[in-house]
Protein backbone atom coordinates (compact mmCIF):
# COMPACT_ATOMS: atom_id res chain seq x y z
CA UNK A 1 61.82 102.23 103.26
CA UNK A 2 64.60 99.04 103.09
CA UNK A 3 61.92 97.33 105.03
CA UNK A 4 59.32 97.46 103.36
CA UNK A 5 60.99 96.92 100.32
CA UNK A 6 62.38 93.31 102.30
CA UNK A 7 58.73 93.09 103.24
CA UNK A 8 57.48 92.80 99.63
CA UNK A 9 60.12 90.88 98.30
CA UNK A 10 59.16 88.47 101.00
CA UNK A 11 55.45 88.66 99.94
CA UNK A 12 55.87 88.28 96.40
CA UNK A 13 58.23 85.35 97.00
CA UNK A 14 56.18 83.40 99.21
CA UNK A 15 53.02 84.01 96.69
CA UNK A 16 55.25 82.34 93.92
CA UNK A 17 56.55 80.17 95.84
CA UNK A 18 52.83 78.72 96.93
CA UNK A 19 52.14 78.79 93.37
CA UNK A 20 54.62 76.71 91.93
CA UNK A 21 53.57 73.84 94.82
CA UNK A 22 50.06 74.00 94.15
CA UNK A 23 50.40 73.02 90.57
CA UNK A 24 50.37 77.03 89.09
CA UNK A 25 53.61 76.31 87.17
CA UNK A 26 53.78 72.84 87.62
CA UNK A 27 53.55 71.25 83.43
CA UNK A 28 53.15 67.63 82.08
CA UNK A 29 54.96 66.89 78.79
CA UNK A 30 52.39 65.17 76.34
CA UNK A 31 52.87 63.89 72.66
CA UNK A 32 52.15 61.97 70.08
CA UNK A 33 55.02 60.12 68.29
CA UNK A 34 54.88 59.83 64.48
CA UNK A 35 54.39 56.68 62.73
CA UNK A 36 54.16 54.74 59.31
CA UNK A 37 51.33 52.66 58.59
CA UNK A 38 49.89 50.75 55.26
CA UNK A 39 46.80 50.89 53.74
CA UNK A 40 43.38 48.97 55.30
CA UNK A 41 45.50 48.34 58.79
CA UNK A 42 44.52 49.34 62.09
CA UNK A 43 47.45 51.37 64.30
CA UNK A 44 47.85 51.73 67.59
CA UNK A 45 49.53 55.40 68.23
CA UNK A 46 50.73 55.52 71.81
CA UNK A 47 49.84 58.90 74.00
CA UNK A 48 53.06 59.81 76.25
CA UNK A 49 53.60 61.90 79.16
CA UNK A 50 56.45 62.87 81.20
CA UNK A 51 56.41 61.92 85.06
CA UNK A 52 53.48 62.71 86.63
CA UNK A 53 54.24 61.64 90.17
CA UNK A 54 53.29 64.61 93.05
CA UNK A 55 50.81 65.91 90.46
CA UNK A 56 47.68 64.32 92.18
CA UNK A 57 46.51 63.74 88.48
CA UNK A 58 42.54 62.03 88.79
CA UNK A 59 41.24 63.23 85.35
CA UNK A 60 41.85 64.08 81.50
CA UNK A 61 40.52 65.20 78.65
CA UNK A 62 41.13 66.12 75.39
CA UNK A 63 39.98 65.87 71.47
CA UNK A 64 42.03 64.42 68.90
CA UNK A 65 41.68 66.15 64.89
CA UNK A 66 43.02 64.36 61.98
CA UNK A 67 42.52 63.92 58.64
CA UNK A 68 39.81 61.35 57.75
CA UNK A 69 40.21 61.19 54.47
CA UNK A 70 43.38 58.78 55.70
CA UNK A 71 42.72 57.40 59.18
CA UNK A 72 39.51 56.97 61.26
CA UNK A 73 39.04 56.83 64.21
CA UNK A 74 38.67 53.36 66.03
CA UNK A 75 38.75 54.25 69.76
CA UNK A 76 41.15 54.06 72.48
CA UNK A 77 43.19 50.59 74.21
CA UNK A 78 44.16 51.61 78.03
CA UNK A 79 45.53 47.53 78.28
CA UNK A 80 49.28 47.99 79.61
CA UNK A 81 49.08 51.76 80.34
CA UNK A 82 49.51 53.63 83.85
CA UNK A 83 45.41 54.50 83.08
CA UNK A 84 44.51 51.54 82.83
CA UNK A 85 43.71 51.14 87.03
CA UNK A 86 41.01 53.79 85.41
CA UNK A 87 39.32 51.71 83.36
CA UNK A 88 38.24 51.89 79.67
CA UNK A 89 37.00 55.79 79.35
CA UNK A 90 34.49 57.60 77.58
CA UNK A 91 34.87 58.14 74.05
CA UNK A 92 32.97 60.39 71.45
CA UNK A 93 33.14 59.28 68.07
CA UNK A 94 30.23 61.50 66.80
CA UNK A 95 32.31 63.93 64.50
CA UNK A 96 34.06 62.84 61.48
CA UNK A 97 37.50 63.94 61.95
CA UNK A 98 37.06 64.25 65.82
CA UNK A 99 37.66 62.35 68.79
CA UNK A 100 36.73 63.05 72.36
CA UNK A 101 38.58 61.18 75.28
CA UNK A 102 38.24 61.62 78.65
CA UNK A 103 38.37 59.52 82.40
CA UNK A 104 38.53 60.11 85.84
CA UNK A 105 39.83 57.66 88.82
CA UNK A 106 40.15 57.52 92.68
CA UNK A 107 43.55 56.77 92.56
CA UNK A 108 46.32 59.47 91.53
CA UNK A 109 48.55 58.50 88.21
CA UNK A 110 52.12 58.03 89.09
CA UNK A 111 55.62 57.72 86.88
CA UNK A 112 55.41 59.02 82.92
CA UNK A 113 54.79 56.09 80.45
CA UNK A 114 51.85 55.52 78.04
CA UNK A 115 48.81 57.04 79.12
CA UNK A 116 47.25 55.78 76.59
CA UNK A 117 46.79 54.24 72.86
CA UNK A 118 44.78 55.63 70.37
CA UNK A 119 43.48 53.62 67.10
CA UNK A 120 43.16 54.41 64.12
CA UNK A 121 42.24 52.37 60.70
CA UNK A 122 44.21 53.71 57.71
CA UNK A 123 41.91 54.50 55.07
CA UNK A 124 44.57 56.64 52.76
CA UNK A 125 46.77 55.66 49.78
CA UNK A 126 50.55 55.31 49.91
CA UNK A 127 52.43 58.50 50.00
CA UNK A 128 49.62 60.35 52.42
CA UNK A 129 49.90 61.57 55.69
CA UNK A 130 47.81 63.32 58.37
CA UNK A 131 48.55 65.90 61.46
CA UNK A 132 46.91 64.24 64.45
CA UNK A 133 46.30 67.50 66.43
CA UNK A 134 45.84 67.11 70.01
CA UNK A 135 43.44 69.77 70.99
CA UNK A 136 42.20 71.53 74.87
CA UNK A 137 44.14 68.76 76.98
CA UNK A 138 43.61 68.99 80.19
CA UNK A 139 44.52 67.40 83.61
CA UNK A 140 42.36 67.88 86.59
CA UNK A 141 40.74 71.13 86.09
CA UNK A 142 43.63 72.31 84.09
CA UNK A 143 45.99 71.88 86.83
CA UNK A 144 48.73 71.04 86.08
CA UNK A 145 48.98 72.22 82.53
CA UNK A 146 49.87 69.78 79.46
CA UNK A 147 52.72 70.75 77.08
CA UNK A 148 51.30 69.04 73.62
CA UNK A 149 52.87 67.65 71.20
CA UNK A 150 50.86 66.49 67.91
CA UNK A 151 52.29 63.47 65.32
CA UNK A 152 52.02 62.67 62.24
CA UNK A 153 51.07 59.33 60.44
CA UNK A 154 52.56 58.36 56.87
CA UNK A 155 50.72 55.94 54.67
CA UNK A 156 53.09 53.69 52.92
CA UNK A 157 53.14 50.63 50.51
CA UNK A 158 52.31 47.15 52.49
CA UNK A 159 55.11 44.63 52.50
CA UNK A 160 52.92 41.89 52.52
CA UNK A 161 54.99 41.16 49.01
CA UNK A 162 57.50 39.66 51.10
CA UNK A 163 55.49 37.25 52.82
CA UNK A 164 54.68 35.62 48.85
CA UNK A 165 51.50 37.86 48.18
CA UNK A 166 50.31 40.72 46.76
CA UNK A 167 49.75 44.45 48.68
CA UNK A 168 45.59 44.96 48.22
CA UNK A 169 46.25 49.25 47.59
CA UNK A 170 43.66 51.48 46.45
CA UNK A 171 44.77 53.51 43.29
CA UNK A 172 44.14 56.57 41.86
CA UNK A 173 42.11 55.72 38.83
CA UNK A 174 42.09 59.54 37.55
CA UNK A 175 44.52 62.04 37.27
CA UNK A 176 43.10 64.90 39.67
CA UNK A 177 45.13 68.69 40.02
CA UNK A 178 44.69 72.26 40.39
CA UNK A 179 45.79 75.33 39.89
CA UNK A 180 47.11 77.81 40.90
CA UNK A 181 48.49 76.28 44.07
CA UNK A 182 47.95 77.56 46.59
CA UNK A 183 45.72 80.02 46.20
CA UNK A 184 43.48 83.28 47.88
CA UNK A 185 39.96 83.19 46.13
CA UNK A 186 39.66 81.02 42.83
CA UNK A 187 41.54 77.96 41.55
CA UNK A 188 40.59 75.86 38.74
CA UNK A 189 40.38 72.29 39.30
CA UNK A 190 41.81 69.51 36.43
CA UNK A 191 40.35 66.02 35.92
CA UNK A 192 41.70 63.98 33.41
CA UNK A 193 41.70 60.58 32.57
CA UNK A 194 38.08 59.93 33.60
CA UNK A 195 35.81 56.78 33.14
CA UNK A 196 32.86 56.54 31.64
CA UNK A 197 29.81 57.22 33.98
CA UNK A 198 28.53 59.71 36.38
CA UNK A 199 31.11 61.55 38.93
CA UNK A 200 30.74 63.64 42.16
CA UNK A 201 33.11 66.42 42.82
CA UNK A 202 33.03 67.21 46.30
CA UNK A 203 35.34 70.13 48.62
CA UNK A 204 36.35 68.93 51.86
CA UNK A 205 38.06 70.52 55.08
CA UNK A 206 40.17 68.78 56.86
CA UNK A 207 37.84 67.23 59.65
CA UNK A 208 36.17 65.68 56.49
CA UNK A 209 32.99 67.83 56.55
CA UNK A 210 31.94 68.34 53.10
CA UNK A 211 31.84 72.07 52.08
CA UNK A 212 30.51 72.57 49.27
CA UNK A 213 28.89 69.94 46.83
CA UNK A 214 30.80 71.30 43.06
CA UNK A 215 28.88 69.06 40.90
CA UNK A 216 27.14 65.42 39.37
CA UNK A 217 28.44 65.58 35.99
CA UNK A 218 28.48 62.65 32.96
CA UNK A 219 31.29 63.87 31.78
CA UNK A 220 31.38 63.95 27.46
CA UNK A 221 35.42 63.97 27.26
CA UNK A 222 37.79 62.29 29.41
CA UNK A 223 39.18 65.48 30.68
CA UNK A 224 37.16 68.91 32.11
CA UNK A 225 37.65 71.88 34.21
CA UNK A 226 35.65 73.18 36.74
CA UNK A 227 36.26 76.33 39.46
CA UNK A 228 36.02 76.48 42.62
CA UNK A 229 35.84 79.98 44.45
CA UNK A 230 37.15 79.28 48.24
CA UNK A 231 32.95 79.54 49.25
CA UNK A 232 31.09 77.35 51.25
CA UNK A 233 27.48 75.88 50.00
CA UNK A 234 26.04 79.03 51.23
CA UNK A 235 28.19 81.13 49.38
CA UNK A 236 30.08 82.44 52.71
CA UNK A 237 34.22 82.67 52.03
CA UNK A 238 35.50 80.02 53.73
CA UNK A 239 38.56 80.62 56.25
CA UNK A 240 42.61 79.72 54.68
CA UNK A 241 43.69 76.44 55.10
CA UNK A 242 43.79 72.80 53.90
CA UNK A 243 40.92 71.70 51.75
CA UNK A 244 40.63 67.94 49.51
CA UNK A 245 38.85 67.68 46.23
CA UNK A 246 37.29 64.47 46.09
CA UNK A 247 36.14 62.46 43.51
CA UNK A 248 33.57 59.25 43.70
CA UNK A 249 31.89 57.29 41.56
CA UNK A 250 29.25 55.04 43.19
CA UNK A 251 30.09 56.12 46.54
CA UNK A 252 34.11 54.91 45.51
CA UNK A 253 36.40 57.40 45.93
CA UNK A 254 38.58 57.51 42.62
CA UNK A 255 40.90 60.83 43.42
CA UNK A 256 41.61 63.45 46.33
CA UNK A 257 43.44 66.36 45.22
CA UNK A 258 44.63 68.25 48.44
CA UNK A 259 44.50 72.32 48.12
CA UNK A 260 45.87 75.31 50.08
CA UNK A 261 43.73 78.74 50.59
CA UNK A 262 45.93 81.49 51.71
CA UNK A 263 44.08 84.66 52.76
């Protein structure tokens, strides 16, 4: 009975031990770091990894989610990166809110450095910010596995007032709220201060796909009060999460309101 118990520890260790040198257990570090931008620039957020050397890495891919109500997407930069041997890869810039990445070599990445640089144009006001999610990474064919690490980007003032001009910011034109905050099934949404002409009201998730038109008013008074019942344009409850009210006036946006549905 002592050997066969011997027998099977042997067994199992040798199975785990194969595993962890064929990549089963083997796992890449990857991030995003966080950074400050101001409005109308372009930034260039690096994509890190740990050391990938004895990995026999010869592909990635992954989507990116952020919030494009304050950055959009630009594309990728692979000059001074260990990827760039690669060669500029594919990118899919089809979805608003979404980016696709991917690439593929002959020759194995090495060392842990910049893989590479994603860009983004900051489209936001001062004082926003957006989660840049980085969504089903993978190396290889998921071998070895990626450890992610998402960042966030802050939209602040310009200092071009330094350099003896004025900072070109968008600003809120309207005072836009709502209430309660958050909320499970109903909240009541507050515009004040209004212009004269026609507005669009609009409810937004956070990929910026429009979900559900609210209205094309002419507003009478500068202030009104409209509802909005966590329901898609089909009527269909929509999931909990973050969601923008967004006002425009000939296609300009004058106010975004961010909102929370709890469930």
């Amino acid at each position: 009975m002592q050997r066969c118990k011997l027998a099977l520890i042997s067994w199992l260790s040798a199975i785990i031990i194969a595993w962890g040198n064929n990549g089963g257990i083997a796992q890449i570090n990857v991030q995003l770091v966080d950074v400050i931008s101001a409005p109308n620039h372009t930034v260039s957020i690096p994509l890190l990894t740990s050391d990938l050397s004895g990995y026999d890495i010869i592909s990635y891919q992954f989507e990116v989610l952020f919030d494009s109500l304050v950055i959009r997407a630009v594309g990728v930069s692979v000059e001074g990166t260990i990827a760039a041997p690669w060669g500029h890869p594919a990118v899919n810039l089809d979805s608003t809110g979404r980016m696709i990445v991917g690439n593929f070599g002959t020759q194995a990445l090495s060392s842990g450095d910049t893989l590479l640089k994603l860009l983004f144009n900051v489209v936001g006001n001062p004082g926003d910010t957006s989660l840049i999610v980085l969504k089903e990474f993978q190396f290889n064919n998921g071998s070895p596995s990626a450890w992610l690490k998402n960042g966030r980007l802050k939209v602040e003032m310009p200092s071009g007032v330094a350099r003896g001009h004025s900072p070109s910011v968008p600003r809120q034109m309207i005072s836009l709220s709502n209430s309660p905050e958050p909320f499970p099934d109903r909240t009541a949404i507050h515009v004040r201060q209004l212009p004269a002409g026609p507005i669009e009201i609009d409810i937004f998730n956070i990929l910026g796909q429009r979900v559900k038109h609210l209205g094309s008013l002419i507003p009478e008074h500068a202030q009104i009060e409209l509802f909005w019942d966590a329901t898609n344009q089909y009527g269909d409850p929509v999931p909990a999460g973050i969601y923008f009210c967004v006002v425009t006036q000939f296609n300009q946006i004058l106010a975004v309101d961010r909102m929370i549905c709890i469930k």
